[in-house]
PDB file of N, CA and C in Angstrom:
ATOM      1  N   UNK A   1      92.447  42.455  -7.296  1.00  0.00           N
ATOM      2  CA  UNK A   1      91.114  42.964  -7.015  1.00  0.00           C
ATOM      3  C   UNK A   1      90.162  41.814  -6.737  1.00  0.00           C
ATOM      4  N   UNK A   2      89.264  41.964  -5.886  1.00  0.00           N
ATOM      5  CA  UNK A   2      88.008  40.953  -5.894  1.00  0.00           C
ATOM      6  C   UNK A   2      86.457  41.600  -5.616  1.00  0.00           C
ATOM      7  N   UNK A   3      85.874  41.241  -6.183  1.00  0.00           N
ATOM      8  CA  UNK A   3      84.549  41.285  -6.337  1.00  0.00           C
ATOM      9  C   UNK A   3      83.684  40.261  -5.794  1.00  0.00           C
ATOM     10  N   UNK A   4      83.144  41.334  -4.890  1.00  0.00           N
ATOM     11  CA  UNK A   4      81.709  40.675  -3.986  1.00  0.00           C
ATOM     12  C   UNK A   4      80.509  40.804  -4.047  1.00  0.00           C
ATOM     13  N   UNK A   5      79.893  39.380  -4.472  1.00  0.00           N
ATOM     14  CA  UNK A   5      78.029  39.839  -4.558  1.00  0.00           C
ATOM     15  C   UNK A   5      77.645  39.190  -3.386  1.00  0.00           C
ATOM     16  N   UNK A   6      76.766  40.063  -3.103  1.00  0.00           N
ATOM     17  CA  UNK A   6      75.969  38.954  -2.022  1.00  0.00           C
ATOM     18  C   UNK A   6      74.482  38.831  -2.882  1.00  0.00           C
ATOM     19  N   UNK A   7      73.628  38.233  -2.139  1.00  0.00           N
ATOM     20  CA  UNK A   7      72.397  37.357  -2.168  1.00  0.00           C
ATOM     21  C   UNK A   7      71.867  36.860  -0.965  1.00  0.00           C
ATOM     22  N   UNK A   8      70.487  37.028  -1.205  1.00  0.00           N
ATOM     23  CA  UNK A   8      69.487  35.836   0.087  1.00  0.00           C
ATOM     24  C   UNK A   8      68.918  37.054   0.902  1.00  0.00           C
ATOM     25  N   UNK A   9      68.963  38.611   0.800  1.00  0.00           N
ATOM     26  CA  UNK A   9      68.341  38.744   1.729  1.00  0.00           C
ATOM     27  C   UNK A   9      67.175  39.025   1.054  1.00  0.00           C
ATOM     28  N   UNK A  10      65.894  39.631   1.992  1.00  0.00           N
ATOM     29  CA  UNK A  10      64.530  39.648   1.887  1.00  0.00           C
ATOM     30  C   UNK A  10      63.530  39.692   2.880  1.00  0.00           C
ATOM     31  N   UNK A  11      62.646  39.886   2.788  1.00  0.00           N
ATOM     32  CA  UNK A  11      61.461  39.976   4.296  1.00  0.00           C
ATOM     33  C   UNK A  11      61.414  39.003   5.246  1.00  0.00           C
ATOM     34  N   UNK A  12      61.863  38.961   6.188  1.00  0.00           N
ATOM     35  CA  UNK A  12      60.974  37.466   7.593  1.00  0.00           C
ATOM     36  C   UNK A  12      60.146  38.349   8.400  1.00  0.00           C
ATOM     37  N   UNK A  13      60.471  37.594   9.319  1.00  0.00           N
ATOM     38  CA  UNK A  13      59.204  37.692  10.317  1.00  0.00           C
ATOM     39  C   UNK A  13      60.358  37.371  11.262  1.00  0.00           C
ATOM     40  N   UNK A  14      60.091  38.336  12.966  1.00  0.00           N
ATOM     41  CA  UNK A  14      60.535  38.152  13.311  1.00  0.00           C
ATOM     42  C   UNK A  14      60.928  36.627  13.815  1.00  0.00           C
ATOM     43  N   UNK A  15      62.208  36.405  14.724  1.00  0.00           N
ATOM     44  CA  UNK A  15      61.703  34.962  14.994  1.00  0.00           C
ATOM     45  C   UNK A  15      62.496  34.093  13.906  1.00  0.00           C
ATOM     46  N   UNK A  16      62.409  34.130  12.582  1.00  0.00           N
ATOM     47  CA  UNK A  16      62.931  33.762  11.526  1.00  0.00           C
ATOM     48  C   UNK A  16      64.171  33.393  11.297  1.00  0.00           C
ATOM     49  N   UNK A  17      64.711  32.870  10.080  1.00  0.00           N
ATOM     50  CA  UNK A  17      65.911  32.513  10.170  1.00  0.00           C
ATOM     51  C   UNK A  17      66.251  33.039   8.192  1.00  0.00           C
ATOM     52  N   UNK A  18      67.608  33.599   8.037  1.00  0.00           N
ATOM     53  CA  UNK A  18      67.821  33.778   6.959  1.00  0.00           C
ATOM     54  C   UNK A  18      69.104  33.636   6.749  1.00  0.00           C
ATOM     55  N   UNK A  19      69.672  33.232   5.267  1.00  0.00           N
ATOM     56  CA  UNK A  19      71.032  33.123   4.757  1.00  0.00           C
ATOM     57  C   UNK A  19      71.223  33.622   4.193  1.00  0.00           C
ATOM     58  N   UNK A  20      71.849  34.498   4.408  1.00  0.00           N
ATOM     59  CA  UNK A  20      73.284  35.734   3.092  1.00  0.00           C
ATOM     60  C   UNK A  20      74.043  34.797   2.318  1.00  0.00           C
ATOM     61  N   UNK A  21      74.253  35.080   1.224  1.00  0.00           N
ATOM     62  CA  UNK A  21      75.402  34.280   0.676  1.00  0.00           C
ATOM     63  C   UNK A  21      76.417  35.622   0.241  1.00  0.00           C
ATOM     64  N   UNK A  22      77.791  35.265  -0.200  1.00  0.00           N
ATOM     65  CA  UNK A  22      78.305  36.212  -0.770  1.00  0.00           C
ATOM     66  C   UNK A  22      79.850  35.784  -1.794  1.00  0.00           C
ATOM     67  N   UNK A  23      78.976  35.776  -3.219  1.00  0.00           N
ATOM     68  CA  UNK A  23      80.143  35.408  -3.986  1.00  0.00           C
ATOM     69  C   UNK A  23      81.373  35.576  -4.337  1.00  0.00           C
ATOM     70  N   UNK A  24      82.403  35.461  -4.216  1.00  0.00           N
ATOM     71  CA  UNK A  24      83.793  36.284  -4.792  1.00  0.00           C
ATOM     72  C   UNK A  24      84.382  36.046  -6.058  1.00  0.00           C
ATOM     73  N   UNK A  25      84.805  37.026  -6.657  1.00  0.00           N
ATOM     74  CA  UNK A  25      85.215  36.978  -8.095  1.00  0.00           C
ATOM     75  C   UNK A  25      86.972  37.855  -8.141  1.00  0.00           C
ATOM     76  N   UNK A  26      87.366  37.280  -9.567  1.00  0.00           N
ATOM     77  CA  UNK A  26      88.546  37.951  -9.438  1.00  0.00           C
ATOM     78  C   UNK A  26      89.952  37.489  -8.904  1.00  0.00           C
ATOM     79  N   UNK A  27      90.026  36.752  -7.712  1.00  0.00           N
ATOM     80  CA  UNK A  27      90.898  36.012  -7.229  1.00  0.00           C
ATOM     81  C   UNK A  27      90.381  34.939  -5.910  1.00  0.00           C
ATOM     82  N   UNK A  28      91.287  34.340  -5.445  1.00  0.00           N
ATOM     83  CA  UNK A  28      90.947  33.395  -4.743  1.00  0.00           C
ATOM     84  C   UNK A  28      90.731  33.954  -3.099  1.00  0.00           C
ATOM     85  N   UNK A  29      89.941  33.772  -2.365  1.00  0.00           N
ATOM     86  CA  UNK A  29      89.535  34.236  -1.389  1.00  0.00           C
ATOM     87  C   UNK A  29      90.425  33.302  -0.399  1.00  0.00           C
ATOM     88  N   UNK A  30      90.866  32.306  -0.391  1.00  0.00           N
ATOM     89  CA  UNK A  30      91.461  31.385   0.269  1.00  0.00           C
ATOM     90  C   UNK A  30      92.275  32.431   1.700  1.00  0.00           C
ATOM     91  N   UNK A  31      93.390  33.143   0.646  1.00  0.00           N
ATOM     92  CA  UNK A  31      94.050  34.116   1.676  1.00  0.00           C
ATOM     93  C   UNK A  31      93.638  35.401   2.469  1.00  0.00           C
ATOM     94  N   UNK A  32      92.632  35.482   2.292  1.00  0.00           N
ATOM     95  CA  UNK A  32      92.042  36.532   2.891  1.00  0.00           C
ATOM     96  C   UNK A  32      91.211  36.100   3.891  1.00  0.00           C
ATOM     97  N   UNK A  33      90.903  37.190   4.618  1.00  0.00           N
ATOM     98  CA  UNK A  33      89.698  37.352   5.985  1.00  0.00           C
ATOM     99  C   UNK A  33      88.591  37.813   5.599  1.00  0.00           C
ATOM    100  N   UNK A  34      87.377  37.000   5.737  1.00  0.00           N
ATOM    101  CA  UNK A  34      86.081  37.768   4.843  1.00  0.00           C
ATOM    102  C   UNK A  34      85.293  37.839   6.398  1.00  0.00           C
ATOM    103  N   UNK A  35      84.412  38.870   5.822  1.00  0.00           N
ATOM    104  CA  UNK A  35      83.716  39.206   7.180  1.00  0.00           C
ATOM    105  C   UNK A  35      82.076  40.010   6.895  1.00  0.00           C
ATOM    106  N   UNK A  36      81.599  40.387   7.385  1.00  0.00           N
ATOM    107  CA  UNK A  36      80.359  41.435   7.411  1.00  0.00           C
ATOM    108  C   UNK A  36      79.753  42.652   7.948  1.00  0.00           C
ATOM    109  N   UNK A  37      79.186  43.092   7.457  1.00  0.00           N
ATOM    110  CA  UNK A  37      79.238  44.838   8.373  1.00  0.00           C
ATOM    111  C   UNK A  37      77.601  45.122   7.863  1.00  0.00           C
ATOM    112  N   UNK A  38      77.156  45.780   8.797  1.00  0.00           N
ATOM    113  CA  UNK A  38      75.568  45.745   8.614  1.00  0.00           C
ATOM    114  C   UNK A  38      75.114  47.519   8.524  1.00  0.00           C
ATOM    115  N   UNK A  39      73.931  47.818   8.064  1.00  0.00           N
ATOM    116  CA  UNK A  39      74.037  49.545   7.967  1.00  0.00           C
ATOM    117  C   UNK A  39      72.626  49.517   8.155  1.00  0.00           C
ATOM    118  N   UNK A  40      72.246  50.395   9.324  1.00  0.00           N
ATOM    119  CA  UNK A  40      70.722  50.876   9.357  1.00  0.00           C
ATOM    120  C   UNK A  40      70.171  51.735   9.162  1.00  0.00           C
ATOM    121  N   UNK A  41      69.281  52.286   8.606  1.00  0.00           N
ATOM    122  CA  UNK A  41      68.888  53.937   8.082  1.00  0.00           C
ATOM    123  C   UNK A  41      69.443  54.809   9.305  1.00  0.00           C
ATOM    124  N   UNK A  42      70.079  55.445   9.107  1.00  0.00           N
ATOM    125  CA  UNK A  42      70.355  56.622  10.187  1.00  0.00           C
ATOM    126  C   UNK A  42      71.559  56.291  10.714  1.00  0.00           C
ATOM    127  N   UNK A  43      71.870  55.128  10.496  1.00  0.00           N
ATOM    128  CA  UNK A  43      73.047  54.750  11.756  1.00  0.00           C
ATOM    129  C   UNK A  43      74.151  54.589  11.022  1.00  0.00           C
ATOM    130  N   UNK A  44      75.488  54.285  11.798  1.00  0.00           N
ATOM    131  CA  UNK A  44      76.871  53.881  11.376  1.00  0.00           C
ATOM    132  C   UNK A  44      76.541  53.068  11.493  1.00  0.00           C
ATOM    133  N   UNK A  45      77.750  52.462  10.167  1.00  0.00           N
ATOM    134  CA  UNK A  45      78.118  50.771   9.822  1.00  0.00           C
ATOM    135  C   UNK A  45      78.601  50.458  10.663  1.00  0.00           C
ATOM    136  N   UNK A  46      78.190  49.184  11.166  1.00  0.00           N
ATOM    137  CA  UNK A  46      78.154  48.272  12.659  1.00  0.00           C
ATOM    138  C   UNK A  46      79.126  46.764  11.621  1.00  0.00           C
ATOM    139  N   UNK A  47      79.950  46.813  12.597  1.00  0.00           N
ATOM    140  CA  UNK A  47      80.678  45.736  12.366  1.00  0.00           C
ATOM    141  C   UNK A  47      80.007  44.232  13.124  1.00  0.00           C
ATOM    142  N   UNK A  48      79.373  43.016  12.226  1.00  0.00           N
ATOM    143  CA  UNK A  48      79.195  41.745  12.372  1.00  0.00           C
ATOM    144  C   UNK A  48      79.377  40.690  12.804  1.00  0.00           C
ATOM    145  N   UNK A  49      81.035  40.491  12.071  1.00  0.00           N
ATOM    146  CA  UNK A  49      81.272  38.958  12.176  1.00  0.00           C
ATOM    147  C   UNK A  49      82.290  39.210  11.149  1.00  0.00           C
ATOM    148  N   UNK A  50      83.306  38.305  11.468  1.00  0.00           N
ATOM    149  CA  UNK A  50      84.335  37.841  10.735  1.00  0.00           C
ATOM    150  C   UNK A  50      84.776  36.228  10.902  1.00  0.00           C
ATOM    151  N   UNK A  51      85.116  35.657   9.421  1.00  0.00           N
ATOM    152  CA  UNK A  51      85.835  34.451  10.030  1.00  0.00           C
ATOM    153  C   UNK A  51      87.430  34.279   9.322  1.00  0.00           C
ATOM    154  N   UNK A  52      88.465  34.184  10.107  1.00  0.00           N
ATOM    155  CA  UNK A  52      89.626  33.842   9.720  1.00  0.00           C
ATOM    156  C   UNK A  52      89.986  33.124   8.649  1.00  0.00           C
ATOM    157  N   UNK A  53      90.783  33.234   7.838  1.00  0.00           N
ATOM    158  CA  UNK A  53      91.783  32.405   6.658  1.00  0.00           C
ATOM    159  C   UNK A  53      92.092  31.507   7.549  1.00  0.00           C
ATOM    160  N   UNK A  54      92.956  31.478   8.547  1.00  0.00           N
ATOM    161  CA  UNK A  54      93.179  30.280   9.627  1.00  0.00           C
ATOM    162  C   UNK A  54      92.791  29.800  10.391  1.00  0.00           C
ATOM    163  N   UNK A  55      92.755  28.681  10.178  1.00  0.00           N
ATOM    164  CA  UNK A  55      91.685  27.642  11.091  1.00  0.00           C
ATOM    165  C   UNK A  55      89.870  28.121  10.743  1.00  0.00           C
ATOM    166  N   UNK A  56      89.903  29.053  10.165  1.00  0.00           N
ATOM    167  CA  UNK A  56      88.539  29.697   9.988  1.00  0.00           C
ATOM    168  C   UNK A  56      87.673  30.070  11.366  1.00  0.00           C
ATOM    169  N   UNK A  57      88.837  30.688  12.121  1.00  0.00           N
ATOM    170  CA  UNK A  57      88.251  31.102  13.018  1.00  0.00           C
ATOM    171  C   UNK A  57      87.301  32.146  13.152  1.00  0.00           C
ATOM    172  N   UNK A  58      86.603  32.396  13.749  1.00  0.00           N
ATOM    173  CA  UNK A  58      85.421  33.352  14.252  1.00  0.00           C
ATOM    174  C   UNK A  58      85.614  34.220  15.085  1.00  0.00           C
ATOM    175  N   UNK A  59      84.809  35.424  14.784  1.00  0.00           N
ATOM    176  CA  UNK A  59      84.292  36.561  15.865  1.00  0.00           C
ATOM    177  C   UNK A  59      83.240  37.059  15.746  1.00  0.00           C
ATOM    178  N   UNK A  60      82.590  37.416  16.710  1.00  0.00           N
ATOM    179  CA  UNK A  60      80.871  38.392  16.238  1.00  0.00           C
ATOM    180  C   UNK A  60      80.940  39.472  16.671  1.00  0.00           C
ATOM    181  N   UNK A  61      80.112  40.257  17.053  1.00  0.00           N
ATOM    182  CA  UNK A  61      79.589  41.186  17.573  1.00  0.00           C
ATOM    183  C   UNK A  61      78.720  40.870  18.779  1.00  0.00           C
ATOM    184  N   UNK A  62      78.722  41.625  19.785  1.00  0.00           N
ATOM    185  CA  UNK A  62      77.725  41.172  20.875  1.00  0.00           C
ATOM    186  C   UNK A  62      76.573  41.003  20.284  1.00  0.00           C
ATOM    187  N   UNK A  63      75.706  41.904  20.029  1.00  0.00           N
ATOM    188  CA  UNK A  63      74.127  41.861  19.592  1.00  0.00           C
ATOM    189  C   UNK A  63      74.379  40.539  18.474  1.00  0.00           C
ATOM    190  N   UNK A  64      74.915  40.171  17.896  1.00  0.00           N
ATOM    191  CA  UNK A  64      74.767  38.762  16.914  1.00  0.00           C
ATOM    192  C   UNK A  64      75.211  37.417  17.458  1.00  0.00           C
ATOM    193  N   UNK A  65      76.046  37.392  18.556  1.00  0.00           N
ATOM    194  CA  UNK A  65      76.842  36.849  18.825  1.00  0.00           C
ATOM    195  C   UNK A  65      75.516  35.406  19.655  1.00  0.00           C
ATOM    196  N   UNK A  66      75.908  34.323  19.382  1.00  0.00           N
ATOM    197  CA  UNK A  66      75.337  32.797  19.639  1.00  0.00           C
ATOM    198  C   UNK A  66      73.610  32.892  18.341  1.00  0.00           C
ATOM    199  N   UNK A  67      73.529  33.580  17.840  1.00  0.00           N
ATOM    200  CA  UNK A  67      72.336  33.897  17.005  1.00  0.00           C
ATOM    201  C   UNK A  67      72.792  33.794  15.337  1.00  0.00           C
ATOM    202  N   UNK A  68      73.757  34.581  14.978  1.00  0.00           N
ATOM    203  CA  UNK A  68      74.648  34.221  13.462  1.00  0.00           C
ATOM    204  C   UNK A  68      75.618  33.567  13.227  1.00  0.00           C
ATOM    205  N   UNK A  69      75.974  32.988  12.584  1.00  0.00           N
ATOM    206  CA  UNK A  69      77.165  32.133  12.030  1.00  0.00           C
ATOM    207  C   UNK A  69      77.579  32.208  10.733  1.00  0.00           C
ATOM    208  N   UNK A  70      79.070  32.647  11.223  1.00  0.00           N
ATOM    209  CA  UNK A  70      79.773  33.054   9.481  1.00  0.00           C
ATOM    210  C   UNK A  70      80.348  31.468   8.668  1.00  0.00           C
ATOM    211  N   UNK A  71      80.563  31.197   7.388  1.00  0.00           N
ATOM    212  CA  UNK A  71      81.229  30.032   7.474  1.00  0.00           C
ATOM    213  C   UNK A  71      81.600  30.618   6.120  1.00  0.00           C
ATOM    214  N   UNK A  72      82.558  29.472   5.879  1.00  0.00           N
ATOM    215  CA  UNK A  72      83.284  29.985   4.276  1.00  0.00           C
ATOM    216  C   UNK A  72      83.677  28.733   3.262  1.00  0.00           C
ATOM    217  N   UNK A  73      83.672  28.533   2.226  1.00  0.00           N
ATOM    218  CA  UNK A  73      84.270  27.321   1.187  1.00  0.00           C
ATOM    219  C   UNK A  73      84.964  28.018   0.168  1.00  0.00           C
ATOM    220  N   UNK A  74      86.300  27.878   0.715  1.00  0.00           N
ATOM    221  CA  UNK A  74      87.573  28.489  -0.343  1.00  0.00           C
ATOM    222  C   UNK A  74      86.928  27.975  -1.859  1.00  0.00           C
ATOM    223  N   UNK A  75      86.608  26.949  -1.893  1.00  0.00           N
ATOM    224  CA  UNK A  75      86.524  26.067  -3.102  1.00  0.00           C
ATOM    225  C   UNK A  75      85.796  26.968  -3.664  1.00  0.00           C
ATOM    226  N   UNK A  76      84.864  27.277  -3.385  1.00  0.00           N
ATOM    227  CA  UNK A  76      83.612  27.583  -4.073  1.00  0.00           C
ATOM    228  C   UNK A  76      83.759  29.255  -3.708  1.00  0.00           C
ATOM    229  N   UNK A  77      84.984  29.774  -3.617  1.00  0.00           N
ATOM    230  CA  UNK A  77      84.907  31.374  -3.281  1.00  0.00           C
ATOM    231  C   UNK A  77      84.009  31.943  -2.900  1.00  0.00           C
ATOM    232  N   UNK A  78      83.395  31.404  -1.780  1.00  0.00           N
ATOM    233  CA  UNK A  78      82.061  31.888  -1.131  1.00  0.00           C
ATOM    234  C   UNK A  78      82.038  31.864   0.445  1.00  0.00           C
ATOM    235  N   UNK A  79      81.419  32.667   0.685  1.00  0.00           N
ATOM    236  CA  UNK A  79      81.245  32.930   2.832  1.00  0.00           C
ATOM    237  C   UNK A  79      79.570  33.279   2.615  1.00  0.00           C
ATOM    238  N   UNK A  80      79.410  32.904   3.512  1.00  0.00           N
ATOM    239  CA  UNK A  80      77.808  32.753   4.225  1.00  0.00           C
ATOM    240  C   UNK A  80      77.587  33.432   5.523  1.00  0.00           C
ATOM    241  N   UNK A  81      76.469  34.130   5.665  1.00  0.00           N
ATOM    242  CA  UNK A  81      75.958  34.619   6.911  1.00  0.00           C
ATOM    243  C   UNK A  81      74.348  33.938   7.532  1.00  0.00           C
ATOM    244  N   UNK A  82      74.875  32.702   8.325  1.00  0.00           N
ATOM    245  CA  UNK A  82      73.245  32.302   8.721  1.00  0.00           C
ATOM    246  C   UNK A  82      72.681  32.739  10.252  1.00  0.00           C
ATOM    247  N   UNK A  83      71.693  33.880   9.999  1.00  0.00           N
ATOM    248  CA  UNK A  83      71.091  34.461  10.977  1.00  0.00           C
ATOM    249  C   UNK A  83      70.048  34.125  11.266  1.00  0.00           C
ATOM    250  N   UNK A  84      69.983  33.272  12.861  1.00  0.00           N
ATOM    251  CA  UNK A  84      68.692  32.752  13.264  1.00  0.00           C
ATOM    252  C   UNK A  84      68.236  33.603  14.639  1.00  0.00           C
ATOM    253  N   UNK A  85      66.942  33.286  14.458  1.00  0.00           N
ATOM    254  CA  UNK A  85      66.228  34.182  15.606  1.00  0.00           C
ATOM    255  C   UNK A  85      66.432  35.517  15.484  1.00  0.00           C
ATOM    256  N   UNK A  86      66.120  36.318  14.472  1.00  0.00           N
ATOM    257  CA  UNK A  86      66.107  37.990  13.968  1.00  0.00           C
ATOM    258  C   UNK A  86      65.301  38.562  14.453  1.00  0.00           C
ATOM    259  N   UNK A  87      65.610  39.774  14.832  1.00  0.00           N
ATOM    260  CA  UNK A  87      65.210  40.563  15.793  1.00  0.00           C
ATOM    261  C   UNK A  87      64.896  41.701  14.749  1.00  0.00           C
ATOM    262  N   UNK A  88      63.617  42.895  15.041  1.00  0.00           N
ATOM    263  CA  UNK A  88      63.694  43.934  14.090  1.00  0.00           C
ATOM    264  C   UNK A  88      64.723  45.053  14.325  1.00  0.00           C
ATOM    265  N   UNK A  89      65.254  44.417  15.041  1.00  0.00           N
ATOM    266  CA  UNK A  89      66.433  45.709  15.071  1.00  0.00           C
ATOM    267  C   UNK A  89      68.124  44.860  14.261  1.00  0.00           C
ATOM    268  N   UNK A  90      67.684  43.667  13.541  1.00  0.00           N
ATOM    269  CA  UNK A  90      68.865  43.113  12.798  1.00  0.00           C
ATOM    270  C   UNK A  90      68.059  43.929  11.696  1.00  0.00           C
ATOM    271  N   UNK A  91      67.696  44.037  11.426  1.00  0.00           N
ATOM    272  CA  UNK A  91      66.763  45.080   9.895  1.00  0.00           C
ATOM    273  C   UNK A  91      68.055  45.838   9.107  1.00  0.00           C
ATOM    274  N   UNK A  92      68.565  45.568   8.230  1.00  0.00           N
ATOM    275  CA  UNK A  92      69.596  46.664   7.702  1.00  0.00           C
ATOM    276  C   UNK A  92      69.618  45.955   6.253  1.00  0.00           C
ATOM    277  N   UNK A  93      71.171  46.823   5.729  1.00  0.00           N
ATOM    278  CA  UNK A  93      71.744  46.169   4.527  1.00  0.00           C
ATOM    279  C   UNK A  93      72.768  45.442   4.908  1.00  0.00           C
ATOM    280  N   UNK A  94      73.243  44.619   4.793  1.00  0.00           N
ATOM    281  CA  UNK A  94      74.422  43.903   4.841  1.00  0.00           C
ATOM    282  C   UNK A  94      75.314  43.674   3.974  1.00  0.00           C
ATOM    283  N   UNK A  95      76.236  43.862   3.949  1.00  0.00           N
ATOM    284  CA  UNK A  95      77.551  43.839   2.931  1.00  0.00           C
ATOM    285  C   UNK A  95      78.765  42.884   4.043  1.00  0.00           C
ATOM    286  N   UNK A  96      78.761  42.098   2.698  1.00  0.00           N
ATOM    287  CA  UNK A  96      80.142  41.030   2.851  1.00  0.00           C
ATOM    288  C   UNK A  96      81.129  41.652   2.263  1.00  0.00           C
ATOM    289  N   UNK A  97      82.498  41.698   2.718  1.00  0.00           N
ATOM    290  CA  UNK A  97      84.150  42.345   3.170  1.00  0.00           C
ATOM    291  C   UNK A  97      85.004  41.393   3.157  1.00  0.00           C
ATOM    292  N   UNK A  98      86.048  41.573   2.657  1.00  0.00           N
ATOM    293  CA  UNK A  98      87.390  40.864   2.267  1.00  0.00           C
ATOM    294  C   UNK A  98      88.650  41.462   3.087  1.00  0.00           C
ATOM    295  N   UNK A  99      89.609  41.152   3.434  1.00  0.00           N
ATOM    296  CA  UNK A  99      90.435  41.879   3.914  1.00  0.00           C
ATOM    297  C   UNK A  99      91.760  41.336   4.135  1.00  0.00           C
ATOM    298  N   UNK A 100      92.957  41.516   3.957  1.00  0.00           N
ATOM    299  CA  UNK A 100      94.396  40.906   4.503  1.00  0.00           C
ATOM    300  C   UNK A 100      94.218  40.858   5.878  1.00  0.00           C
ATOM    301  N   UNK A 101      93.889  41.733   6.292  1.00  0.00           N
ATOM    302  CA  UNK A 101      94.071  41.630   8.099  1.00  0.00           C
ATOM    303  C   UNK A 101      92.517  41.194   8.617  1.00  0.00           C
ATOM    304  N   UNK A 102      92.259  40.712   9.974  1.00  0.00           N
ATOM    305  CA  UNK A 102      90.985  40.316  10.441  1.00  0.00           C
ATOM    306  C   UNK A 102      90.772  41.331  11.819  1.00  0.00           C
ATOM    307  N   UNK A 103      89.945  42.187  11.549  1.00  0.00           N
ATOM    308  CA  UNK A 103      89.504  43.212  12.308  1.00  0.00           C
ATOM    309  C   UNK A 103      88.110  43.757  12.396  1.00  0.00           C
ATOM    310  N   UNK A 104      87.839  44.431  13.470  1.00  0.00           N
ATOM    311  CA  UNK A 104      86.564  44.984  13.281  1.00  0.00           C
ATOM    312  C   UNK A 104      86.401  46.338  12.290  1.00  0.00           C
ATOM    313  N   UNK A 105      87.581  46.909  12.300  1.00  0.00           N
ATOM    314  CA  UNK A 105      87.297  48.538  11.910  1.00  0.00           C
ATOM    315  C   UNK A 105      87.172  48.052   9.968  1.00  0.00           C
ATOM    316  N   UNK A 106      85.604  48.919  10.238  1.00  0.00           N
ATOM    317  CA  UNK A 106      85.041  48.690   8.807  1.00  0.00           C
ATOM    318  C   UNK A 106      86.242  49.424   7.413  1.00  0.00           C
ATOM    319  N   UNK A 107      87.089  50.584   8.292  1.00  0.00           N
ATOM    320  CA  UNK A 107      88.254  51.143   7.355  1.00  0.00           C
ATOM    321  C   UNK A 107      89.001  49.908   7.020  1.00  0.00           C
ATOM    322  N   UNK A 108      89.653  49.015   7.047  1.00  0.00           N
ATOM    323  CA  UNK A 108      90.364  48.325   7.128  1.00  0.00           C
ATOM    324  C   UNK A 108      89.963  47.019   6.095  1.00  0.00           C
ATOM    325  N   UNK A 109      89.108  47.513   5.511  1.00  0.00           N
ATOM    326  CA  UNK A 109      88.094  46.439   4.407  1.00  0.00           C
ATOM    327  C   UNK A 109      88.311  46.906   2.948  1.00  0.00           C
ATOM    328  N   UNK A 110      89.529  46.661   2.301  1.00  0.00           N
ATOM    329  CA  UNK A 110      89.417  47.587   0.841  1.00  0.00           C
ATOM    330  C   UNK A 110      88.375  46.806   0.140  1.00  0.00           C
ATOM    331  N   UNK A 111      87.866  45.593   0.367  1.00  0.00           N
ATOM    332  CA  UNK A 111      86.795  44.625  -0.885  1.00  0.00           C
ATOM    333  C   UNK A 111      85.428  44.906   0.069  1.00  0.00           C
ATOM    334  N   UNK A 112      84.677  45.417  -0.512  1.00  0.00           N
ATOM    335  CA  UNK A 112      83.019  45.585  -0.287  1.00  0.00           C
ATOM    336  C   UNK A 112      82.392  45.490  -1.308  1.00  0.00           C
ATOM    337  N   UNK A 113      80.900  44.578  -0.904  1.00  0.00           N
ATOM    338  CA  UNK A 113      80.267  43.878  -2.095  1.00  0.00           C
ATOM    339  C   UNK A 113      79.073  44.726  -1.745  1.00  0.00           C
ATOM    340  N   UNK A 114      78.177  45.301  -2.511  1.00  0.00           N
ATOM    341  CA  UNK A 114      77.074  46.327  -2.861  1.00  0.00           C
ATOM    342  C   UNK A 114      75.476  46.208  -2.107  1.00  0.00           C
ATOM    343  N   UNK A 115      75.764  44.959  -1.149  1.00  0.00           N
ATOM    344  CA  UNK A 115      74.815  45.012  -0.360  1.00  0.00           C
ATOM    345  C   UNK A 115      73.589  44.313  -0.383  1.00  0.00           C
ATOM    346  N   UNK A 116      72.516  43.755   0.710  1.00  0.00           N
ATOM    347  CA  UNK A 116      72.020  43.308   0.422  1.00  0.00           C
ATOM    348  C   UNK A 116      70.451  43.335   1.812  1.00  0.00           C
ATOM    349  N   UNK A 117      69.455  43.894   1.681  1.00  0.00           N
ATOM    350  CA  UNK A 117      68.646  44.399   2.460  1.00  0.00           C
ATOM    351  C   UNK A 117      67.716  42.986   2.568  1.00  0.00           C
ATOM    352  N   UNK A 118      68.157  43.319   4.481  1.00  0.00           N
ATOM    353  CA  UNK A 118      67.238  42.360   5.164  1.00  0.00           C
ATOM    354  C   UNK A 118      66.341  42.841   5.997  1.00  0.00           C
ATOM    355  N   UNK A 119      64.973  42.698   6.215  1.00  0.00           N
ATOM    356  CA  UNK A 119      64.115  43.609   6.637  1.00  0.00           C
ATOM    357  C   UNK A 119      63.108  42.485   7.654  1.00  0.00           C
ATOM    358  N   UNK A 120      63.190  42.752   8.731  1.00  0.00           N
ATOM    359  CA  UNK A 120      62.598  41.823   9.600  1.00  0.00           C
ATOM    360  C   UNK A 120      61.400  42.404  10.289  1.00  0.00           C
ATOM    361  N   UNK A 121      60.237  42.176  10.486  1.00  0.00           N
ATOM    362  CA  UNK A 121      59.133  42.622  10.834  1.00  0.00           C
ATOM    363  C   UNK A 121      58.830  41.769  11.796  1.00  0.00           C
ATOM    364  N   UNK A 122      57.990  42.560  12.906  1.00  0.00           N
ATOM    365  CA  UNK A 122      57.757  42.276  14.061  1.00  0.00           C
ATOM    366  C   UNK A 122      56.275  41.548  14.325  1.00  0.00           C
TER     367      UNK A 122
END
C-alpha cells in the first residue's frame, strides 16, 4: 500500500507560478509511475502529467504541456508539480497518483492522495 499527501496548493493570481508537492508513505515509490490528475467543479478528472520510474521520463497533457513540470526524488519519496503561468481555467483540485503502469486513464491509478485545491484568479 502507499499513501499520498500532497501540499502547496492555494490562491495566485493569474500569471503566477505554484508548487504541489506530494509525499509518499508506506513503501518506496522508486518502482512505480507517479503522476497527476486535476478535477474541476462540474467536470471529469482530466488527466495531467506523468513521470516515468525510467529514466524519469515525462508526459503532459496538451493544455499543461511546456507550462508544468513533473519531477520526482526516490530518496525523499516525493514528486512535485511546478505550474508556471496559470491560467483560471488550471483552477481545480489536484491529486498526485502512483501506479505500476504509466498511463493516462485515471482507472488505472490504485494510489490517490486526497487532494489539494488550487484556485487561480484572474
Amino acid at each position: 500500500q502507499v499513501q499520498l499527501v500532497e501540499s502547496g496548493g492555494g490562491l495566485v493570481q493569474a500569471g503566477d507560478s505554484l508548487r504541489l508537492s506530494c509525499a509518499a508513505a508506506g513503501r518506496t515509490v522508486a518502482s512505480l509511475n507517479l503522476g497527476w490528475f486535476r478535477q474541476a467543479p462540474g467536470k471529469e478528472r482530466e488527466f495531467v502529467g506523468y513521470i516515468r520510474r525510467d529514466f524519469e521520463r515525462t508526459y503532459y497533457a496538451d493544455s499543461v504541456k511546456g507550462r508544468f513540470t513533473i519531477s520526482r526524488d526516490n530518496a525523499k519519496n516525493t514528486q512535485w508539480l511546478l505550474m508556471n503561468s496559470l491560467k483560471p481555467e488550471d483552477m481545480a483540485v489536484y491529486f498526485c497518483v502512483a501506479s505500476e503502469v504509466f498511463t493516462t486513464n485515471a482507472d488505472d491509478y490504485p494510489y490517490w492522495g486526497q487532494g489539494t485545491q488550487v484556485t487561480v484568479s484572474s
